[in-house]
PDB file of N, CA and C in Angstrom:
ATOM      1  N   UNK A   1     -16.667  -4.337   2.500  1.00  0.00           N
ATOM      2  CA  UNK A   1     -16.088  -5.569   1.995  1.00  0.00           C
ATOM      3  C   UNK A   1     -15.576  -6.361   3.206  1.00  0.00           C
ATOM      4  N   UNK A   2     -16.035  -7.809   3.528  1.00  0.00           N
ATOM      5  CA  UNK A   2     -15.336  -8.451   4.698  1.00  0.00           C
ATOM      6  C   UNK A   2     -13.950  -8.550   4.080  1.00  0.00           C
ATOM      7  N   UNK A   3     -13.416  -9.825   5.113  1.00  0.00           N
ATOM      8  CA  UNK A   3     -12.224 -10.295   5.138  1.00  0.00           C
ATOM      9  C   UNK A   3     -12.251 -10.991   3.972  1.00  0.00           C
ATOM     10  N   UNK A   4     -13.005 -12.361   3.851  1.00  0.00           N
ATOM     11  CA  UNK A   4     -12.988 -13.134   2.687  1.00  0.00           C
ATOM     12  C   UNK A   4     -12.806 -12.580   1.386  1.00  0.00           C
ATOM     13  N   UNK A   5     -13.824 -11.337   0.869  1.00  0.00           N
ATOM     14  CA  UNK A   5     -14.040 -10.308  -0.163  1.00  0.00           C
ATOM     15  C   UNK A   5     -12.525  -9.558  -0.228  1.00  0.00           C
ATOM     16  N   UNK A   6     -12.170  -9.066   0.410  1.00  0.00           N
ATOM     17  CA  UNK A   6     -10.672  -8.703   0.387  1.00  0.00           C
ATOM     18  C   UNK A   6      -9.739  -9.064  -0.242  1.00  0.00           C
ATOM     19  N   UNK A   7      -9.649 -10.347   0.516  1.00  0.00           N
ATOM     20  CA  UNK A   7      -8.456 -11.474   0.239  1.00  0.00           C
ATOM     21  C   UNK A   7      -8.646 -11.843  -0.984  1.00  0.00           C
ATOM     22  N   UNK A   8      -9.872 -12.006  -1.717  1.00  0.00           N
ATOM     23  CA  UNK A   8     -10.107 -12.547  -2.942  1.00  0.00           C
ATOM     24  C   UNK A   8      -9.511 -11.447  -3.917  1.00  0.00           C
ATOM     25  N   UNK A   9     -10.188  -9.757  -3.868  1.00  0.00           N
ATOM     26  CA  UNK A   9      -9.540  -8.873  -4.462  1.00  0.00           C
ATOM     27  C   UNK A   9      -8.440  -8.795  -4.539  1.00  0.00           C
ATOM     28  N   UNK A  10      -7.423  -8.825  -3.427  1.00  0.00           N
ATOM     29  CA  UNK A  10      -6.022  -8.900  -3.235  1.00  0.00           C
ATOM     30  C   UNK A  10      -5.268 -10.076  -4.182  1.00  0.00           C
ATOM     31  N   UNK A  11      -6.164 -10.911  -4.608  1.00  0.00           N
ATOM     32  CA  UNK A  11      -5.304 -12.302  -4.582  1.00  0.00           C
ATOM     33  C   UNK A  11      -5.631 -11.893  -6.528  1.00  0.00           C
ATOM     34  N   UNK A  12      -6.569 -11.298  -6.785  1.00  0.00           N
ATOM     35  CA  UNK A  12      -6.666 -11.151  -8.009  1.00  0.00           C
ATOM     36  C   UNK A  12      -5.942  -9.994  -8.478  1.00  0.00           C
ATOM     37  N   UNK A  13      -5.782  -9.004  -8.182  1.00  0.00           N
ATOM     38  CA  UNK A  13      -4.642  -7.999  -8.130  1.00  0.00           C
ATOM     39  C   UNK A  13      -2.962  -8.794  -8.043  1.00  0.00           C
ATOM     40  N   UNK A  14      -3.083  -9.489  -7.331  1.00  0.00           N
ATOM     41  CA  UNK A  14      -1.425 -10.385  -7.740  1.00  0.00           C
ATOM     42  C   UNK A  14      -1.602 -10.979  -9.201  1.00  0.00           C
ATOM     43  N   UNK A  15      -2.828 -11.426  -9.226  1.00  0.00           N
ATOM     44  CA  UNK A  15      -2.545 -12.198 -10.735  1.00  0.00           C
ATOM     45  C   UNK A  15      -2.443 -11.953 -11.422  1.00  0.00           C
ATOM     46  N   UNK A  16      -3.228 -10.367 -11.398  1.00  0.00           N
ATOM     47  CA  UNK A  16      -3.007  -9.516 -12.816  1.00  0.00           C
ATOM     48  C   UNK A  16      -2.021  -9.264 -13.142  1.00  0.00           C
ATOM     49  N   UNK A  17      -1.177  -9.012 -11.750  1.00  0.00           N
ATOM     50  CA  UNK A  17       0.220  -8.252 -12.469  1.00  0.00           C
ATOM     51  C   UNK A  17       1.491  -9.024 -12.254  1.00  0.00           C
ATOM     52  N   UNK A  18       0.712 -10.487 -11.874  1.00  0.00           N
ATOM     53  CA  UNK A  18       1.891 -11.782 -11.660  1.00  0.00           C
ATOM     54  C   UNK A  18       2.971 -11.578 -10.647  1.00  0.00           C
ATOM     55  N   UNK A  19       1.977 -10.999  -9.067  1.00  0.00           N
ATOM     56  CA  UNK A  19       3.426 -10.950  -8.544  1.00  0.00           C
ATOM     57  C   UNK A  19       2.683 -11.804  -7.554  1.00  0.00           C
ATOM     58  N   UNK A  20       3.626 -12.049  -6.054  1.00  0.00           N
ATOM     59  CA  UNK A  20       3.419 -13.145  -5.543  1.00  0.00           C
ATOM     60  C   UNK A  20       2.320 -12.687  -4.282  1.00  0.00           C
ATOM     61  N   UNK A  21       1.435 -13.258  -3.866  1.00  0.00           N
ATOM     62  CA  UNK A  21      -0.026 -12.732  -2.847  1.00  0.00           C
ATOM     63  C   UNK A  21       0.991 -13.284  -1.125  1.00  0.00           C
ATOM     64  N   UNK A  22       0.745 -11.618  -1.018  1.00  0.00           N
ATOM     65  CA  UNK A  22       1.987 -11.700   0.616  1.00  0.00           C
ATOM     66  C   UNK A  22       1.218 -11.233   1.561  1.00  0.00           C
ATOM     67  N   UNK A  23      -0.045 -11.107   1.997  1.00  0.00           N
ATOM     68  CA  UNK A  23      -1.084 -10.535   2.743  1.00  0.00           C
ATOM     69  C   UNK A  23      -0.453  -9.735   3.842  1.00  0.00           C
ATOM     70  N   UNK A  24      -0.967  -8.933   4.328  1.00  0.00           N
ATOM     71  CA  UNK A  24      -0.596  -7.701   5.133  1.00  0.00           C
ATOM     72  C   UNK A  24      -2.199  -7.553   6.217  1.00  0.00           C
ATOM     73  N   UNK A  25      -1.720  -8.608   7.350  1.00  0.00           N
ATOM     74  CA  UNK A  25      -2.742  -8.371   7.995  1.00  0.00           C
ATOM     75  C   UNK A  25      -2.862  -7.265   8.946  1.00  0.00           C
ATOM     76  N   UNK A  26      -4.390  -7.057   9.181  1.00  0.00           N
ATOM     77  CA  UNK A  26      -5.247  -6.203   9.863  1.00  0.00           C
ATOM     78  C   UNK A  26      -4.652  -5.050  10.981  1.00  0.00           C
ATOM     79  N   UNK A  27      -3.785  -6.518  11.898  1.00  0.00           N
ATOM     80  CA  UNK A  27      -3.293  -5.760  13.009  1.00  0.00           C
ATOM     81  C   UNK A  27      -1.307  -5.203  12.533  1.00  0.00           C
ATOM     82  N   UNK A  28      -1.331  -5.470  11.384  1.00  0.00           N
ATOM     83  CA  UNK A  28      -0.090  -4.482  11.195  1.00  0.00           C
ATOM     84  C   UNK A  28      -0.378  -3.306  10.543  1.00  0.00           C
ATOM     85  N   UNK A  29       0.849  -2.785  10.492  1.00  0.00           N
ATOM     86  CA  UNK A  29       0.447  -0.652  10.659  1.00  0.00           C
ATOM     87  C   UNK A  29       1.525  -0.695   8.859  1.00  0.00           C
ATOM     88  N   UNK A  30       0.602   0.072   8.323  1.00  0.00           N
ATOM     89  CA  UNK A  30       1.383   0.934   7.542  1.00  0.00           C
ATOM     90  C   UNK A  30       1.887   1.970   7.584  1.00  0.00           C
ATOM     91  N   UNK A  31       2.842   3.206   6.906  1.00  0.00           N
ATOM     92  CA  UNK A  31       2.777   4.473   7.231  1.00  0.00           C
ATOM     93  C   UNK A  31       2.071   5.717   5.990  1.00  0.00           C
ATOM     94  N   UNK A  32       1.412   5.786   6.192  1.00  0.00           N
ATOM     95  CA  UNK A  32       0.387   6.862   5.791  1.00  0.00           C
ATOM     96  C   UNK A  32       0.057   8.486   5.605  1.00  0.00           C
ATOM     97  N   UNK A  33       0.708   8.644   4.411  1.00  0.00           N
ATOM     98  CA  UNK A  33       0.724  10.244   4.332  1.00  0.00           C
ATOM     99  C   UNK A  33      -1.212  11.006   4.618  1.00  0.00           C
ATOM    100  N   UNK A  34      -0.970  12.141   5.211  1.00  0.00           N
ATOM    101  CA  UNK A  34      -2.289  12.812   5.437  1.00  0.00           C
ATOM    102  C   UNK A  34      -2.885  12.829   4.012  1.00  0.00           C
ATOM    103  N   UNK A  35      -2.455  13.100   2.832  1.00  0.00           N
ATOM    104  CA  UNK A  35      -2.643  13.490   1.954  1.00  0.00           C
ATOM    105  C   UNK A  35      -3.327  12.522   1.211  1.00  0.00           C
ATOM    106  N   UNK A  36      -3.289  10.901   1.760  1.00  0.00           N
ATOM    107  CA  UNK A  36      -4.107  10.215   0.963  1.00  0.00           C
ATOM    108  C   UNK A  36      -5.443   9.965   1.979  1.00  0.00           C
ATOM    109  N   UNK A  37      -5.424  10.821   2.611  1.00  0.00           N
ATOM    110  CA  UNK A  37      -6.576  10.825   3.627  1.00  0.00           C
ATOM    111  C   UNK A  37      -7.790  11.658   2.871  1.00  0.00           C
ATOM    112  N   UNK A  38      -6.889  12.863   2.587  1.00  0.00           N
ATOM    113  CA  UNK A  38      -7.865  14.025   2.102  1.00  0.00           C
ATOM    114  C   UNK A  38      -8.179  13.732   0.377  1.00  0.00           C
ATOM    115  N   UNK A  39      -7.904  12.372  -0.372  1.00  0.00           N
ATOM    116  CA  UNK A  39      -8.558  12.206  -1.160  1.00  0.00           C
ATOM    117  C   UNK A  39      -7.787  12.721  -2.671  1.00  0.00           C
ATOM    118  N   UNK A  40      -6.227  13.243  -2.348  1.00  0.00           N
ATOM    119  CA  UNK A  40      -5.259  14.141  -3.238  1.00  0.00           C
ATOM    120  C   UNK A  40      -4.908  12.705  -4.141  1.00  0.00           C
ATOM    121  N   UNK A  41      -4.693  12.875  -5.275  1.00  0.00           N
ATOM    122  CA  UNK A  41      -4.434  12.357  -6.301  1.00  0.00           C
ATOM    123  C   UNK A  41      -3.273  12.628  -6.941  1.00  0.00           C
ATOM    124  N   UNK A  42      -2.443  12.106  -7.656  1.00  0.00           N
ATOM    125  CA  UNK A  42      -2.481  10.185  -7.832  1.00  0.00           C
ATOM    126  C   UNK A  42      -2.018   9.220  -6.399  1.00  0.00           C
ATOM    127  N   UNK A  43      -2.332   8.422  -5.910  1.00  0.00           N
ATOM    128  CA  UNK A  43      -2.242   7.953  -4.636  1.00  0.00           C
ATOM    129  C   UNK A  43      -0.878   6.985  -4.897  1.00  0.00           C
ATOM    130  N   UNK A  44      -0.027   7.151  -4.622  1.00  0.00           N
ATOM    131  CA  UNK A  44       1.008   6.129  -4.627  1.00  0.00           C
ATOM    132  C   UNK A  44       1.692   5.038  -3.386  1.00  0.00           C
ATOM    133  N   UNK A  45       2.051   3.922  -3.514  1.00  0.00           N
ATOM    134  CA  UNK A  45       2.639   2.729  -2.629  1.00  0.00           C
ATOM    135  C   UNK A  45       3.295   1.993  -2.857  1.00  0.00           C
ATOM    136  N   UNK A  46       3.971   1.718  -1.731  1.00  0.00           N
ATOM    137  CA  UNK A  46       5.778   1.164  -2.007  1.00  0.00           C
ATOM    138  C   UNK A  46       5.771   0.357  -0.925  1.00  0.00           C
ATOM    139  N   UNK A  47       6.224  -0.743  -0.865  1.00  0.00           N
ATOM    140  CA  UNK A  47       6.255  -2.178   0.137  1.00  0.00           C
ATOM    141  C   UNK A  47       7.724  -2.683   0.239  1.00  0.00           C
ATOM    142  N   UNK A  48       8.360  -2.190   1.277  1.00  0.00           N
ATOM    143  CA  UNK A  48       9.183  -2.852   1.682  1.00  0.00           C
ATOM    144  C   UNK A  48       9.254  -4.172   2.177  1.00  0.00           C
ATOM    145  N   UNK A  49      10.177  -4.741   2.871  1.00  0.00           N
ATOM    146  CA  UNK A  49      10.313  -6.282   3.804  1.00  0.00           C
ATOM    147  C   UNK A  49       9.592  -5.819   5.453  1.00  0.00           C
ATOM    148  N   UNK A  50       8.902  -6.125   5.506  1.00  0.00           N
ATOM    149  CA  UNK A  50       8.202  -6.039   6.721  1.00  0.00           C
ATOM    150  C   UNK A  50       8.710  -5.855   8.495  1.00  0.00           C
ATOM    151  N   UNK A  51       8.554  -5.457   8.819  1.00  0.00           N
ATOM    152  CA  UNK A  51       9.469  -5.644  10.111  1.00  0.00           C
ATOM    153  C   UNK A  51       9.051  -5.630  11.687  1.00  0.00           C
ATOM    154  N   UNK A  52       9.019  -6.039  12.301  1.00  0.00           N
ATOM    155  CA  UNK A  52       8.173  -6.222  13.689  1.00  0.00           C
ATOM    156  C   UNK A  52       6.585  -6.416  13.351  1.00  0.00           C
ATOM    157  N   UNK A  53       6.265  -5.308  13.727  1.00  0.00           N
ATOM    158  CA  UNK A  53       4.768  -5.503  13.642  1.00  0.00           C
ATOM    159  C   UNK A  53       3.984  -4.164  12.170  1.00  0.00           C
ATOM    160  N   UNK A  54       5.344  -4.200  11.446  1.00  0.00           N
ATOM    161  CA  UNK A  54       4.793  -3.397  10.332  1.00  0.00           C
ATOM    162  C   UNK A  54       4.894  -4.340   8.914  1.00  0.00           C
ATOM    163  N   UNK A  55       3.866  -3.848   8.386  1.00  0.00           N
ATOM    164  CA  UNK A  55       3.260  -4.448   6.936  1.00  0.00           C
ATOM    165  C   UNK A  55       4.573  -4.461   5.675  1.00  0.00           C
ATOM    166  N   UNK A  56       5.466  -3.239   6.383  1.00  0.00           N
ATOM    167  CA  UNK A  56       6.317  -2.748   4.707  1.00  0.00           C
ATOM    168  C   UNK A  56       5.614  -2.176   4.168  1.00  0.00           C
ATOM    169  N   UNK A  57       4.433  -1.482   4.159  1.00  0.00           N
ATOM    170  CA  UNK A  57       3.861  -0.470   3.256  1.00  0.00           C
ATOM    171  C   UNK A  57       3.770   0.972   4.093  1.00  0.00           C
ATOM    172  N   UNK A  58       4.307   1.973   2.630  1.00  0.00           N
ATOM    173  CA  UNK A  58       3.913   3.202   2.844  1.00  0.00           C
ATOM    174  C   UNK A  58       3.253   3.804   1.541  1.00  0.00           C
ATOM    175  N   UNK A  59       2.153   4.997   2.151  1.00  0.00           N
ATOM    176  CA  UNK A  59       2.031   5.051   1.011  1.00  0.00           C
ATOM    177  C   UNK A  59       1.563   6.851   0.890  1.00  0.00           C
ATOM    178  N   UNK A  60       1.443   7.419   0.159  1.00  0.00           N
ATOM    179  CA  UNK A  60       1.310   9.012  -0.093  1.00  0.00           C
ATOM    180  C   UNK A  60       0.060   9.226  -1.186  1.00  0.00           C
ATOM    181  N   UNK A  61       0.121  10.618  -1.269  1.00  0.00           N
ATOM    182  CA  UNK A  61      -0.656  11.120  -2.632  1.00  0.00           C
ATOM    183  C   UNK A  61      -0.399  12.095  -3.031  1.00  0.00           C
ATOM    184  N   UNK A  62      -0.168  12.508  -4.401  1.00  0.00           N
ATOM    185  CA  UNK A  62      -0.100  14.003  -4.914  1.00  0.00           C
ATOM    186  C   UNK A  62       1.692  13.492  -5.294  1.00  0.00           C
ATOM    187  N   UNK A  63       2.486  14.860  -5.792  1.00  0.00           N
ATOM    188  CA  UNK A  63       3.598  14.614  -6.401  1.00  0.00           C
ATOM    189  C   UNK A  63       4.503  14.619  -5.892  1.00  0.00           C
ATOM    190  N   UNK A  64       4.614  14.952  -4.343  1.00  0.00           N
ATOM    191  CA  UNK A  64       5.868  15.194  -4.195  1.00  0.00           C
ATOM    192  C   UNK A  64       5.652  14.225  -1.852  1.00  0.00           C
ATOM    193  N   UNK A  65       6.992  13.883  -2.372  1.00  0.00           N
ATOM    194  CA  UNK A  65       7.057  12.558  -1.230  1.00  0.00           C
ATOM    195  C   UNK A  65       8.330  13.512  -0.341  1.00  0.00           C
ATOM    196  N   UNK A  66       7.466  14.031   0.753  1.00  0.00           N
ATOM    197  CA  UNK A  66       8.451  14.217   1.952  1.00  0.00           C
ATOM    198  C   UNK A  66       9.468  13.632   2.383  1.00  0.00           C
ATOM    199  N   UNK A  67      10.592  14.397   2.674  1.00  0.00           N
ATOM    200  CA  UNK A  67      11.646  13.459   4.082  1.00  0.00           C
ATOM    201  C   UNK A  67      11.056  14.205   5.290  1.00  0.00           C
ATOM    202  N   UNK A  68      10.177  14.852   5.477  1.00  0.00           N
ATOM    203  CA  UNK A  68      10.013  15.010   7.430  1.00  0.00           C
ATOM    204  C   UNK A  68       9.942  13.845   7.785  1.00  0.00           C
ATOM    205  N   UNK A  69      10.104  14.092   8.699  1.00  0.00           N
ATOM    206  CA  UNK A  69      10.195  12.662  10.030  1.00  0.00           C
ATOM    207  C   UNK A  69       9.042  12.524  10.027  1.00  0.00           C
ATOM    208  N   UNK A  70       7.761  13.425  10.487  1.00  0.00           N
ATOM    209  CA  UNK A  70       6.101  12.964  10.347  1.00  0.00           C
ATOM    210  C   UNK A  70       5.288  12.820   9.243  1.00  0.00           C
ATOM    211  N   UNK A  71       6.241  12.678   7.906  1.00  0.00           N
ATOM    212  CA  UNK A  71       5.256  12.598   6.977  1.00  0.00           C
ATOM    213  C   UNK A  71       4.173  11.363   6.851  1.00  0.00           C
ATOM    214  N   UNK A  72       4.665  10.198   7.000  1.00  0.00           N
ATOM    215  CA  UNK A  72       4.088   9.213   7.294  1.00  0.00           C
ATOM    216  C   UNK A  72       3.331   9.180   8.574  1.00  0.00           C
ATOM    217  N   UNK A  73       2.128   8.745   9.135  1.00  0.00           N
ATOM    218  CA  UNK A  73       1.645   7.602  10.122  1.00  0.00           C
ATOM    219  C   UNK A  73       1.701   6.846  10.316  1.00  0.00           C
ATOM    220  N   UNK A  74       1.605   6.338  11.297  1.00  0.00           N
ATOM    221  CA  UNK A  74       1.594   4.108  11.352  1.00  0.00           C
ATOM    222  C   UNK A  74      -0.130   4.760  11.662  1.00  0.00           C
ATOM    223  N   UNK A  75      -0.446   3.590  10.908  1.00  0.00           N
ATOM    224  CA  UNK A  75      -2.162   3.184  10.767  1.00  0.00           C
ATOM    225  C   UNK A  75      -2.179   1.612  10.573  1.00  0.00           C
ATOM    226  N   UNK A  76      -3.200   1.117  11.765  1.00  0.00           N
ATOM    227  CA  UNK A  76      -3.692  -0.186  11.689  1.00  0.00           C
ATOM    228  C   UNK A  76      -4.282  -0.637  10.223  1.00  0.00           C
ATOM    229  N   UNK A  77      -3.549  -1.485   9.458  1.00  0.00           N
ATOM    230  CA  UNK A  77      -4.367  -1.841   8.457  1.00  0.00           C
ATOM    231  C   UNK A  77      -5.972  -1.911   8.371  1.00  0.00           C
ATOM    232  N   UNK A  78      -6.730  -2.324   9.950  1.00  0.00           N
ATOM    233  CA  UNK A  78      -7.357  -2.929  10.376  1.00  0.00           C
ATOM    234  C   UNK A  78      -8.536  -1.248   9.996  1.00  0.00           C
ATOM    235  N   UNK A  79      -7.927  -0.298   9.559  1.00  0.00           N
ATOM    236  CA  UNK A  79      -8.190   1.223   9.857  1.00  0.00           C
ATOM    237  C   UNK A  79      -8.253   1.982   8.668  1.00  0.00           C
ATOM    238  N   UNK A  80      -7.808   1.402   7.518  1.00  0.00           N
ATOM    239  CA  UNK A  80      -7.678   1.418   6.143  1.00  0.00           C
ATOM    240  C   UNK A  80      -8.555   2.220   5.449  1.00  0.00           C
ATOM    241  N   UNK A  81     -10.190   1.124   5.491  1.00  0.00           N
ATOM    242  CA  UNK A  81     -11.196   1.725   5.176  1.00  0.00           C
ATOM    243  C   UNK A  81     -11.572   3.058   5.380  1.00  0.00           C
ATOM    244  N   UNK A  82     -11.423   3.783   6.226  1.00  0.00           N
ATOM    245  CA  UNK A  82     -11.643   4.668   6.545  1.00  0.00           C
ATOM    246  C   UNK A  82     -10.821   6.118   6.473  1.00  0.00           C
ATOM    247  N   UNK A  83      -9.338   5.655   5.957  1.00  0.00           N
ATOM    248  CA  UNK A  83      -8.916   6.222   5.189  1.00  0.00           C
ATOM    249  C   UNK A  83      -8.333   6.487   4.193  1.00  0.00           C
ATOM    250  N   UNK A  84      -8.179   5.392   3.042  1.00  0.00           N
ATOM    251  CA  UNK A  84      -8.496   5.553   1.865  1.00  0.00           C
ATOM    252  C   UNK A  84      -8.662   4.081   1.400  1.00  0.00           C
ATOM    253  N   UNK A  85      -9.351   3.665   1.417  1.00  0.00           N
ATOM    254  CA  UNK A  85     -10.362   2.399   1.221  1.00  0.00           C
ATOM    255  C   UNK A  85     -10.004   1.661  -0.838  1.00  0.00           C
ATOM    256  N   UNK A  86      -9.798   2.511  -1.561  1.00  0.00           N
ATOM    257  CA  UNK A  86      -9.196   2.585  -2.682  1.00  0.00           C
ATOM    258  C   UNK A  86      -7.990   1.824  -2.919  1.00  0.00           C
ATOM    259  N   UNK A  87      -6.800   1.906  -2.342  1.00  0.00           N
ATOM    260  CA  UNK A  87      -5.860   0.855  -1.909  1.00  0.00           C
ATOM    261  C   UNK A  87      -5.646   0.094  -1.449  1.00  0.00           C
ATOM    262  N   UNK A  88      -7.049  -0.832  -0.928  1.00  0.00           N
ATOM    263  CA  UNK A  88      -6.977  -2.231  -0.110  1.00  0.00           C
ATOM    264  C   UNK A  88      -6.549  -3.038  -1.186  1.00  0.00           C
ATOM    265  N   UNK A  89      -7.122  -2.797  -2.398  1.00  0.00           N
ATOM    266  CA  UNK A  89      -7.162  -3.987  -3.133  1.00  0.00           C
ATOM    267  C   UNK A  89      -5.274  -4.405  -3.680  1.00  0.00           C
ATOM    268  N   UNK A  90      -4.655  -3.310  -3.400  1.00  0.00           N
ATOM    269  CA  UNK A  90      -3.241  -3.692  -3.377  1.00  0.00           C
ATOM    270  C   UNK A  90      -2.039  -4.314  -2.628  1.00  0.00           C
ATOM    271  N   UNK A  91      -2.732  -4.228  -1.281  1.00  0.00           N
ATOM    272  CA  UNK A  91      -2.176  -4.964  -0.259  1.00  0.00           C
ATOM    273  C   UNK A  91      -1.602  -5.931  -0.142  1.00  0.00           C
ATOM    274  N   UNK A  92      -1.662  -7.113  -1.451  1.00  0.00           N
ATOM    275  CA  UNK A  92      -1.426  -8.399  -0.900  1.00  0.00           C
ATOM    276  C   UNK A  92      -0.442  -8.421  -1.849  1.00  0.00           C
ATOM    277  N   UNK A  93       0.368  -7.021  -2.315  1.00  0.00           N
ATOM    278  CA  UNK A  93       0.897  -7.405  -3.504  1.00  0.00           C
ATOM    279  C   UNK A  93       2.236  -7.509  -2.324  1.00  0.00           C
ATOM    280  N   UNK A  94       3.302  -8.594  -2.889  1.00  0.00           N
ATOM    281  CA  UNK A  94       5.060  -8.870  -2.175  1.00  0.00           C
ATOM    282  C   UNK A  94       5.817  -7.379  -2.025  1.00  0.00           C
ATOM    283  N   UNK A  95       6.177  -7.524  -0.828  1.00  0.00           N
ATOM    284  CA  UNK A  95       7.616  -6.547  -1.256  1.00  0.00           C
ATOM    285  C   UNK A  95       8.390  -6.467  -1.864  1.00  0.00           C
ATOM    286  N   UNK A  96       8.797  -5.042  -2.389  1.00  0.00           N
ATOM    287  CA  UNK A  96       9.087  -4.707  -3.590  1.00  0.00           C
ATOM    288  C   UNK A  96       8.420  -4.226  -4.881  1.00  0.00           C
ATOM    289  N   UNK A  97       6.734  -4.651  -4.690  1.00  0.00           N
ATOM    290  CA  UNK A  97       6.153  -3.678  -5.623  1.00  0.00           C
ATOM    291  C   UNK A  97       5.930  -2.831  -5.394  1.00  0.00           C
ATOM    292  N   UNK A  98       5.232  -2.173  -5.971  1.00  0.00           N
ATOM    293  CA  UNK A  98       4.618  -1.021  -5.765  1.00  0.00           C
ATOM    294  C   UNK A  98       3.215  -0.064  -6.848  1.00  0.00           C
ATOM    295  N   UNK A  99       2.852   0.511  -6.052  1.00  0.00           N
ATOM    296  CA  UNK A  99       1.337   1.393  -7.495  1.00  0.00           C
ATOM    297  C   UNK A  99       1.163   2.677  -7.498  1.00  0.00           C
ATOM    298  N   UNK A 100       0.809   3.058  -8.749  1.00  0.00           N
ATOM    299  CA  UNK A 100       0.394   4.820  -8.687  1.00  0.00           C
ATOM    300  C   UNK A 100      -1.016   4.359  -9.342  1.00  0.00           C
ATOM    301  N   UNK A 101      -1.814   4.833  -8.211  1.00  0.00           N
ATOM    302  CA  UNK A 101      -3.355   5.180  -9.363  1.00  0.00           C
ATOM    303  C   UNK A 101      -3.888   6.778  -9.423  1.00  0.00           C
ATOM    304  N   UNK A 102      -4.788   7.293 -10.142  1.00  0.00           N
ATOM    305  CA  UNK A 102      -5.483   8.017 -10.357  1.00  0.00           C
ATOM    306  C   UNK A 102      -7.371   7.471 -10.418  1.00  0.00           C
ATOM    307  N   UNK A 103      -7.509   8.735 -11.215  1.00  0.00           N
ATOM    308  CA  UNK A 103      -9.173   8.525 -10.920  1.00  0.00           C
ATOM    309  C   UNK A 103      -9.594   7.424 -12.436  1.00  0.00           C
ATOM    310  N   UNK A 104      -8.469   7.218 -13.518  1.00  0.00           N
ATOM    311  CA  UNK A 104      -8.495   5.984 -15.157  1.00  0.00           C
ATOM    312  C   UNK A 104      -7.494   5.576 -14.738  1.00  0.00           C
ATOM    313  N   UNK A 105      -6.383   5.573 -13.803  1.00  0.00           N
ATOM    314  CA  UNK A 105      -5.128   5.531 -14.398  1.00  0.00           C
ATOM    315  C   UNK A 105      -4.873   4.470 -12.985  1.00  0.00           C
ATOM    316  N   UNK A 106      -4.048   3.323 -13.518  1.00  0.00           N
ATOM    317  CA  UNK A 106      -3.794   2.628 -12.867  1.00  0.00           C
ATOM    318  C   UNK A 106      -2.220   1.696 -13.386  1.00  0.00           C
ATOM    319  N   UNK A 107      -1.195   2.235 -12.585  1.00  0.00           N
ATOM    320  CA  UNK A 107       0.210   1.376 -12.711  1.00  0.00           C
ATOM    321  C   UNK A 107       0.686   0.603 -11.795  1.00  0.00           C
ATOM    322  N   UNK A 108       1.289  -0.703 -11.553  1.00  0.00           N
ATOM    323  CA  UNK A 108       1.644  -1.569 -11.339  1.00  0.00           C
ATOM    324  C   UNK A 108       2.890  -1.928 -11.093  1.00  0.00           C
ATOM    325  N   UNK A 109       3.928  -2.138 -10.756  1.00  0.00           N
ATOM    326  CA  UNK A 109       5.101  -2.758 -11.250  1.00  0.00           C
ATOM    327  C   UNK A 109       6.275  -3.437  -9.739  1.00  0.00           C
ATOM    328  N   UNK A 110       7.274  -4.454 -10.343  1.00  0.00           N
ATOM    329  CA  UNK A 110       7.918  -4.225  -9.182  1.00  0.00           C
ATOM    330  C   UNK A 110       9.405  -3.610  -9.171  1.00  0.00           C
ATOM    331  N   UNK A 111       9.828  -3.060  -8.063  1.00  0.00           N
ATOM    332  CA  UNK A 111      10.649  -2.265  -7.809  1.00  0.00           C
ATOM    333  C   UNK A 111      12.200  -3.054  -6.471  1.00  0.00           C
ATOM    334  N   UNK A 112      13.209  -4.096  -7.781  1.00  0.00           N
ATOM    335  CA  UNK A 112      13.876  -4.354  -6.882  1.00  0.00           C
ATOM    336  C   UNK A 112      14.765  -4.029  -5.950  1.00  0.00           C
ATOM    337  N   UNK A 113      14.711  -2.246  -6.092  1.00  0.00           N
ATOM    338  CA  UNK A 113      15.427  -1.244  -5.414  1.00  0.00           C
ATOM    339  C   UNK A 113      14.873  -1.716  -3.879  1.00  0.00           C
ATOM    340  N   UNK A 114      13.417  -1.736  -3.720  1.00  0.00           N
ATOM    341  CA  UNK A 114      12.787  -2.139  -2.683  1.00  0.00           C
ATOM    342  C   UNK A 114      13.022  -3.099  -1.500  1.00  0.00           C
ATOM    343  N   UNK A 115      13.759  -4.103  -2.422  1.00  0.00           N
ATOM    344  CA  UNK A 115      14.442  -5.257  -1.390  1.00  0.00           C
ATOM    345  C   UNK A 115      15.431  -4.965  -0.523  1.00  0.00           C
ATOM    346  N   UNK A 116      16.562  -3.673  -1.467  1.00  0.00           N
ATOM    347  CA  UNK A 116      17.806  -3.859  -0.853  1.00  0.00           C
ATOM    348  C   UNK A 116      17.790  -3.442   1.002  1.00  0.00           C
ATOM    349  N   UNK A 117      18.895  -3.303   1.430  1.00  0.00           N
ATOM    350  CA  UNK A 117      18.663  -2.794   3.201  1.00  0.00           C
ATOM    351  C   UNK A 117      18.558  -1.554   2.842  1.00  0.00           C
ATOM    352  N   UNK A 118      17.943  -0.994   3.686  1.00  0.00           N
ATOM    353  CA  UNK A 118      17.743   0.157   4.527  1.00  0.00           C
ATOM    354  C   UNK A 118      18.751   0.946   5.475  1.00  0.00           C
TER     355      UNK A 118
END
């Protein structure tokens, strides 16, 4: 999928679920559990307020969400595809939402816990 194809998915994914299209470009890093690498299910993501050169997104898979310090990666958005390509189309959703999908199952929503500081 190029860039254009993306952005269009992304922008239709806001509409569905009426939230606002906040794009998360290429050269910013998300942080990235291994686990949605290896394809573990249900894949979940949570978007904070963005900060330097990060997107505000992290995201995991399977049920249970680490506090280690390495659970996450920073990964170039730009790097996505290649490891789990399935969650592009959520990207452009604002901080503060967030998604759980499966292999039918697809949830949505936003989460104003998300805004507060850190």
């Amino acid at each position: 999928m190029n860039a254009d194809q993306l952005a269009a998915t992304q922008r239709e994914t806001c509409v569905k679920y009426g939230a606002e299209f906040f794009p998360a470009p290429p050269s910013e890093k998300l942080g990235i559990a291994e686990s949605a690498r290896r394809g573990v299910l249900p894949i979940n993501g949570l978007r904070h307020p963005p900060v330097g050169d990060t997107s505000g997104w992290y995201v995991w898979a399977g049920d249970d969400l680490s506090a280690a310090a390495d659970f996450f990666k920073p990964l170039h958005i730009e790097h996505l595809a290649e490891w789990c390509p399935r969650i592009q189309k959520y990207l452009g959703l604002a901080p503060g939402w967030r998604f759980l999908i499966a292999d039918d199952y697809e949830d949505v929503w936003f989460d104003p816990e998300l805004l507060k500081n850190r």
